[in-house]
C-alpha atoms as a PDB file:
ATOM      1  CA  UNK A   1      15.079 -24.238 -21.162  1.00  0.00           C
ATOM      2  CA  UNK A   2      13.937 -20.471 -20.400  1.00  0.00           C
ATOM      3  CA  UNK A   3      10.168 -20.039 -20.725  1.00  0.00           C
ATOM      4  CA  UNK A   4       9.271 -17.434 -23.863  1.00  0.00           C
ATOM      5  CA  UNK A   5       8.384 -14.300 -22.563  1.00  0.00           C
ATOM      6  CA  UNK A   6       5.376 -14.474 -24.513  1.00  0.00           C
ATOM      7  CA  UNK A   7       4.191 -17.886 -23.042  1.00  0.00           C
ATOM      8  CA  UNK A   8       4.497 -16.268 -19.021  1.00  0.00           C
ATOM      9  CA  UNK A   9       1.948 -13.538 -20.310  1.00  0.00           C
ATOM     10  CA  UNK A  10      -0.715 -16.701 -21.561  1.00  0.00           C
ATOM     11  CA  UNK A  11      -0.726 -18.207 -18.043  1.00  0.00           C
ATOM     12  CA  UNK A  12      -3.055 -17.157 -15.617  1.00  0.00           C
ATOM     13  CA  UNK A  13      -1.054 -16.444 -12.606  1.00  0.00           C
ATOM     14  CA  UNK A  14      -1.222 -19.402 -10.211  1.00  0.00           C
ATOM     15  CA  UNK A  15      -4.450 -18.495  -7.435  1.00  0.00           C
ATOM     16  CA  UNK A  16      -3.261 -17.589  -4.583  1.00  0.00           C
ATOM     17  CA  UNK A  17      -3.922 -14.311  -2.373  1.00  0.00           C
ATOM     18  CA  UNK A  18      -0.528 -13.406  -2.466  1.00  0.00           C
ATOM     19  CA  UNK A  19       0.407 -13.358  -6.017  1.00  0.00           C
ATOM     20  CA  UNK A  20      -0.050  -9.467  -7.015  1.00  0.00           C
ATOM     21  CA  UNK A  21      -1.286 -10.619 -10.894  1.00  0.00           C
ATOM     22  CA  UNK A  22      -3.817 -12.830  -9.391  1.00  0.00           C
ATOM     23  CA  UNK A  23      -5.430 -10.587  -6.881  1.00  0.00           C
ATOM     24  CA  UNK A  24      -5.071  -7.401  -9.340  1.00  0.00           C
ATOM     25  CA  UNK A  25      -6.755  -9.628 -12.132  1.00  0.00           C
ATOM     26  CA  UNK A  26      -9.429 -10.482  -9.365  1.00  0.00           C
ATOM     27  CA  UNK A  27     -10.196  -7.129  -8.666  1.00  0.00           C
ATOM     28  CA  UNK A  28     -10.506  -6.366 -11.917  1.00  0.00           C
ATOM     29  CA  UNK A  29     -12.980  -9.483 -12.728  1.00  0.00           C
ATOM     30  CA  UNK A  30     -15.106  -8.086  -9.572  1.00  0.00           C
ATOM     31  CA  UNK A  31     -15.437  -4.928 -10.872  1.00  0.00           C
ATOM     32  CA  UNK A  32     -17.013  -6.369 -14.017  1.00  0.00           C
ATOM     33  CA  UNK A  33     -20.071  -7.668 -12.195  1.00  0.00           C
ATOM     34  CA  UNK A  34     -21.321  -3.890 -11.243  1.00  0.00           C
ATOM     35  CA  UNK A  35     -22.827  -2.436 -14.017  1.00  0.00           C
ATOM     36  CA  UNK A  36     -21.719   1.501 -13.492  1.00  0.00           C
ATOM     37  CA  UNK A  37     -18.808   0.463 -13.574  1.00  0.00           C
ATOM     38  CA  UNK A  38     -18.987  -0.961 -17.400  1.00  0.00           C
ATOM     39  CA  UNK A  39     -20.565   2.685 -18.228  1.00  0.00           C
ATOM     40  CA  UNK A  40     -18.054   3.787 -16.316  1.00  0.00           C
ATOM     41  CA  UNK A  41     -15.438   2.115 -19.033  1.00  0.00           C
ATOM     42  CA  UNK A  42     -17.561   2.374 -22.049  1.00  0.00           C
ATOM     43  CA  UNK A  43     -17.866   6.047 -21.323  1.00  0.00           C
ATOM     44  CA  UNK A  44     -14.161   6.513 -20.233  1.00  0.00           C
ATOM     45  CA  UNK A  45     -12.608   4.856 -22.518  1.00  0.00           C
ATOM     46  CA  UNK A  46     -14.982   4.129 -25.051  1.00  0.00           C
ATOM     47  CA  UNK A  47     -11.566   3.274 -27.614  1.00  0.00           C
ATOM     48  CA  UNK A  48     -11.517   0.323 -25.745  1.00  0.00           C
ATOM     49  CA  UNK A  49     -14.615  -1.476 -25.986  1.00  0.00           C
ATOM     50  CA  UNK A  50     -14.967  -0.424 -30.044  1.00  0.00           C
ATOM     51  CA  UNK A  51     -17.469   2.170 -29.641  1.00  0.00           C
ATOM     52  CA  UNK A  52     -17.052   4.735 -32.356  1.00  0.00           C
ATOM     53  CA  UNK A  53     -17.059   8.373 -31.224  1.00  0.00           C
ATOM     54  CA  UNK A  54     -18.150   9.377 -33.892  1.00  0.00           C
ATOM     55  CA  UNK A  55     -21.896   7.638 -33.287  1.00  0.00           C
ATOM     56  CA  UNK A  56     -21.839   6.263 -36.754  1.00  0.00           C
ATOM     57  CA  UNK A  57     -23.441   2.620 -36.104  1.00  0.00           C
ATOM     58  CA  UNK A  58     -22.969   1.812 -39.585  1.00  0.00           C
ATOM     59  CA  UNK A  59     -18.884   1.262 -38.791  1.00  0.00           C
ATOM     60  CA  UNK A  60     -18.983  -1.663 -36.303  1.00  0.00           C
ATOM     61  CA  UNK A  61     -15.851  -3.126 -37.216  1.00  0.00           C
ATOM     62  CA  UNK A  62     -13.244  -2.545 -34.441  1.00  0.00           C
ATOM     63  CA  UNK A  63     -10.736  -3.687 -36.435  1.00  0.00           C
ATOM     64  CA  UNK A  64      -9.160  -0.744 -37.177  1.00  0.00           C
ATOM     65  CA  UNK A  65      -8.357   0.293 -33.889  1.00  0.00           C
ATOM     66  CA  UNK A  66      -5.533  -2.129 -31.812  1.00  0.00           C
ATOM     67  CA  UNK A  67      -6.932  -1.177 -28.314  1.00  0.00           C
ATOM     68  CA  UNK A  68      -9.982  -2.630 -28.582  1.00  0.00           C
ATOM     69  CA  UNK A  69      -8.364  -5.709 -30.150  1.00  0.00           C
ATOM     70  CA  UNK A  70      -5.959  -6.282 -27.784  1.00  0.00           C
ATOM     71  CA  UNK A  71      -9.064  -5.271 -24.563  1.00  0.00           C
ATOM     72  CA  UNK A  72     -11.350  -8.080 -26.206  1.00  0.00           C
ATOM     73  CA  UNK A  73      -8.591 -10.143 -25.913  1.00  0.00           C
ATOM     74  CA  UNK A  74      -7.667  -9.912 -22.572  1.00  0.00           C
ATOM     75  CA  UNK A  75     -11.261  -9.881 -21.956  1.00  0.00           C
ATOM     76  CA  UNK A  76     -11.278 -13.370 -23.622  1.00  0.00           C
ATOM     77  CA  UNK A  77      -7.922 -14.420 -21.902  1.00  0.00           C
ATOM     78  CA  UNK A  78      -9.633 -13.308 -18.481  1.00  0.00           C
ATOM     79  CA  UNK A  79     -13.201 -15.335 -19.052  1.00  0.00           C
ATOM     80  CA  UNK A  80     -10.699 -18.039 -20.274  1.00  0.00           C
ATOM     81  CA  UNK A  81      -9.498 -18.908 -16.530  1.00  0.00           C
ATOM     82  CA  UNK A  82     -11.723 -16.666 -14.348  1.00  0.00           C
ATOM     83  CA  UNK A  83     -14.477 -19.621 -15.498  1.00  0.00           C
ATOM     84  CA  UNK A  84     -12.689 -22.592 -14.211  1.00  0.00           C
ATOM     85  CA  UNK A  85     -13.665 -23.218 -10.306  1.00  0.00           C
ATOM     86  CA  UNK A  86     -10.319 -23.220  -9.075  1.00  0.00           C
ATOM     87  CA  UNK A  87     -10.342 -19.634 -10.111  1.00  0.00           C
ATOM     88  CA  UNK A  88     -14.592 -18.787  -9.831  1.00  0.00           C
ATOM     89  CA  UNK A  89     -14.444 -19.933  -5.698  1.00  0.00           C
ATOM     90  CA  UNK A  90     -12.485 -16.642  -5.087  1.00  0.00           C
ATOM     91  CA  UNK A  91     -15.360 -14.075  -7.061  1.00  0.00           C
ATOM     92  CA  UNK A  92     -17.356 -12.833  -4.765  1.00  0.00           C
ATOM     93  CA  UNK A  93     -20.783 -12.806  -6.709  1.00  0.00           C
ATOM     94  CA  UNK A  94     -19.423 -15.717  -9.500  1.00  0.00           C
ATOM     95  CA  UNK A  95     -23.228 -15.395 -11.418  1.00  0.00           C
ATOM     96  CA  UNK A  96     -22.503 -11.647 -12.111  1.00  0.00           C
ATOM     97  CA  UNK A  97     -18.856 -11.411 -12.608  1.00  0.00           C
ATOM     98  CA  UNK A  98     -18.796 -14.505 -14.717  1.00  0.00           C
ATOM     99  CA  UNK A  99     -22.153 -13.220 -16.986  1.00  0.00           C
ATOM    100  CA  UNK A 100     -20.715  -9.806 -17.387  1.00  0.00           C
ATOM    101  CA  UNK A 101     -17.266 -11.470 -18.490  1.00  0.00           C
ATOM    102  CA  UNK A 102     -19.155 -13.874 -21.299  1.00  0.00           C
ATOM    103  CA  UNK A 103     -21.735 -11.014 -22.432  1.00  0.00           C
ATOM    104  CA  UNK A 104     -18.306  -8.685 -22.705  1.00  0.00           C
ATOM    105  CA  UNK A 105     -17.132 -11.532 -25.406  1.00  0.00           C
ATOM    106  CA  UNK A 106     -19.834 -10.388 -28.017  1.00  0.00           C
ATOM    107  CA  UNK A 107     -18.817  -7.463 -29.832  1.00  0.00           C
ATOM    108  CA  UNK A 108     -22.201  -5.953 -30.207  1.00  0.00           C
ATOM    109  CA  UNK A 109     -22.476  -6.030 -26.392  1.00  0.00           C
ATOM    110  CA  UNK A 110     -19.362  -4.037 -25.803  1.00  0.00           C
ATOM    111  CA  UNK A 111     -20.178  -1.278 -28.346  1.00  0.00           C
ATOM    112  CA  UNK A 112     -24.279  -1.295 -26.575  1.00  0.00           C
ATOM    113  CA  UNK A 113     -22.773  -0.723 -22.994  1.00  0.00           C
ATOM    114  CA  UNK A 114     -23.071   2.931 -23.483  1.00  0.00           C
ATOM    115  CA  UNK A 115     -26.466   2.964 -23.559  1.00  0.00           C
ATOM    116  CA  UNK A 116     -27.904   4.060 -20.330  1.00  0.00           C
ATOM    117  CA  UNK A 117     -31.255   1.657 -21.187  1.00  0.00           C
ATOM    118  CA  UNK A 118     -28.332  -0.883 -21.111  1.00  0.00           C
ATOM    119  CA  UNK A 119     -26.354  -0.482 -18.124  1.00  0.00           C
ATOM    120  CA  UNK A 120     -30.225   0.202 -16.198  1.00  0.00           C
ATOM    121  CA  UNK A 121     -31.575  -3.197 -17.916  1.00  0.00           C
ATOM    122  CA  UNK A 122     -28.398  -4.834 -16.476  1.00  0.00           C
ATOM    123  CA  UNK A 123     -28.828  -3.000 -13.069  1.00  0.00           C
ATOM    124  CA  UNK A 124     -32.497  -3.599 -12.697  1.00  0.00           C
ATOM    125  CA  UNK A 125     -32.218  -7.443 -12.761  1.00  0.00           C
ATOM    126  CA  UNK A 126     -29.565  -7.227 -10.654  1.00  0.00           C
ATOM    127  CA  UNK A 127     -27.458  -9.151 -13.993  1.00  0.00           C
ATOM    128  CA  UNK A 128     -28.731 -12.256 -13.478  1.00  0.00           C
ATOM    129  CA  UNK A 129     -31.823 -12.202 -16.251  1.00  0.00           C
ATOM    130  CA  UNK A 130     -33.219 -15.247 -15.051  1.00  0.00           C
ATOM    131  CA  UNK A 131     -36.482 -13.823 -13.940  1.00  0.00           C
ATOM    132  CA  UNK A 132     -37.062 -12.190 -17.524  1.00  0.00           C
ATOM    133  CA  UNK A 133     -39.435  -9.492 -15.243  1.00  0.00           C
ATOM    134  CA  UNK A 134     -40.514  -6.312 -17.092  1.00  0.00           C
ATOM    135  CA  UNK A 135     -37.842  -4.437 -15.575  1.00  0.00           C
ATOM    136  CA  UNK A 136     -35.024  -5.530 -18.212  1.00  0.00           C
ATOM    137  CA  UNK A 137     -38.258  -5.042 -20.941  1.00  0.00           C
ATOM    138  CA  UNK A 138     -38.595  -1.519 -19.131  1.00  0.00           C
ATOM    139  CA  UNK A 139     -35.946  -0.414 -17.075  1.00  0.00           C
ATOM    140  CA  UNK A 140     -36.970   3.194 -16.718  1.00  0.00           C
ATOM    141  CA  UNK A 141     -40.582   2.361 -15.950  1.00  0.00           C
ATOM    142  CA  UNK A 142     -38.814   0.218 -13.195  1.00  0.00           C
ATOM    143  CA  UNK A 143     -36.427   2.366 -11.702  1.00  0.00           C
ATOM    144  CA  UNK A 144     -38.845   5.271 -11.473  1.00  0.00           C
ATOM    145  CA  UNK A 145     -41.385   2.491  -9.373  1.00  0.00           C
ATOM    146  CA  UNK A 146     -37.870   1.493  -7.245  1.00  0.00           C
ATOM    147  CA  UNK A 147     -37.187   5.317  -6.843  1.00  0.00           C
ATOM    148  CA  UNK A 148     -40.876   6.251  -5.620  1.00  0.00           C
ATOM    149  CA  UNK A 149     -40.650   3.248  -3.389  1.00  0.00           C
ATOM    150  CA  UNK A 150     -37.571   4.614  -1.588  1.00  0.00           C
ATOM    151  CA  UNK A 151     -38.766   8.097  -1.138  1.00  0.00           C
ATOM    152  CA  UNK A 152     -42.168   6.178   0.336  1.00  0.00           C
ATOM    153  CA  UNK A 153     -39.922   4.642   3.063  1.00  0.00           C
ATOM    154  CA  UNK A 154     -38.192   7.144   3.932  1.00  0.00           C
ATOM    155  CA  UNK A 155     -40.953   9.630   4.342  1.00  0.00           C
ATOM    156  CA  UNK A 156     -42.495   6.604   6.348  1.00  0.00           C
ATOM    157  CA  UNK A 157     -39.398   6.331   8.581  1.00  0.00           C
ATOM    158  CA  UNK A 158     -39.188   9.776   9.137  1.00  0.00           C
ATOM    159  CA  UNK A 159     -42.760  10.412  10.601  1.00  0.00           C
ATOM    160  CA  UNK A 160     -42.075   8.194  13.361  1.00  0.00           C
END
């Protein structure tokens, strides 16, 4: 007759604008797609995505820690749903969101996200990695060309 209270927590919360869970989930999912931000978390709160503070890359079993159990999880619960197009039509960049959501399903990519090469390979190709360019080969060789580039323009703009 009453629903388990364990059972509400498994549904995604119906999508509509006005449900609180749905558009706090939604932000959240958003936020995903920006790659600072995931530095942002794996530097924050690096408990939660397994990373060892420690740096020793020979323990890579997050097992012992519940956070980052229970953070993969709902990461897994969220890419769950957040996939579906019911739920995908209200992302506002779906190709990022959804890609950062399925690479944040693979353990090694959770624990690699602290890695500035990382976040600026994911930044450079603006997440998408379709083009398979030298800038995710070579992301510092490519944001130093993007970087010279912008100080070019504006020392263009400002001379006239």
């Amino acid at each position: 007759m009453d629903p388990q209270p364990g059972d509400q927590a498994q549904q995604p919360p119906p999508p509509t604008l006005t449900h609180p869970r749905f558009t706090l989930e939604l932000e959240f999912v958003s936020s995903l797609a920006n790659p600072y931000y995931l530095s942002h978390l794996a530097v924050n709160y690096p408990n939660l995505l397994g990373i060892n503070k420690s740096g020793d890359d020979n323990d890579t079993n997050d097992s012992g820690d519940p956070d980052a159990q229970a953070f993969a999880a709902y990461l897994a619960y969220l890419y769950s749903y957040w996939k579906t197009p019911e739920y995908a039509q209200f992302l506002t960049h779906p190709g990022a969101t959804l890609r950062a959501l399925r690479l944040l399903q693979e353990d090694t990519f959770r624990r690699d996200i602290i890695r500035p090469q990382v976040i600026e390979g994911l930044a450079g190709t603006g997440i998408e990695n379709e083009q398979g360019g030298t800038e995710a080969n070579n992301p510092g060789e490519a944001e130093g060309e993007q970087t010279k580039g912008t100080a070019d323009q504006q020392d263009g703009s400002s001379k006239t």
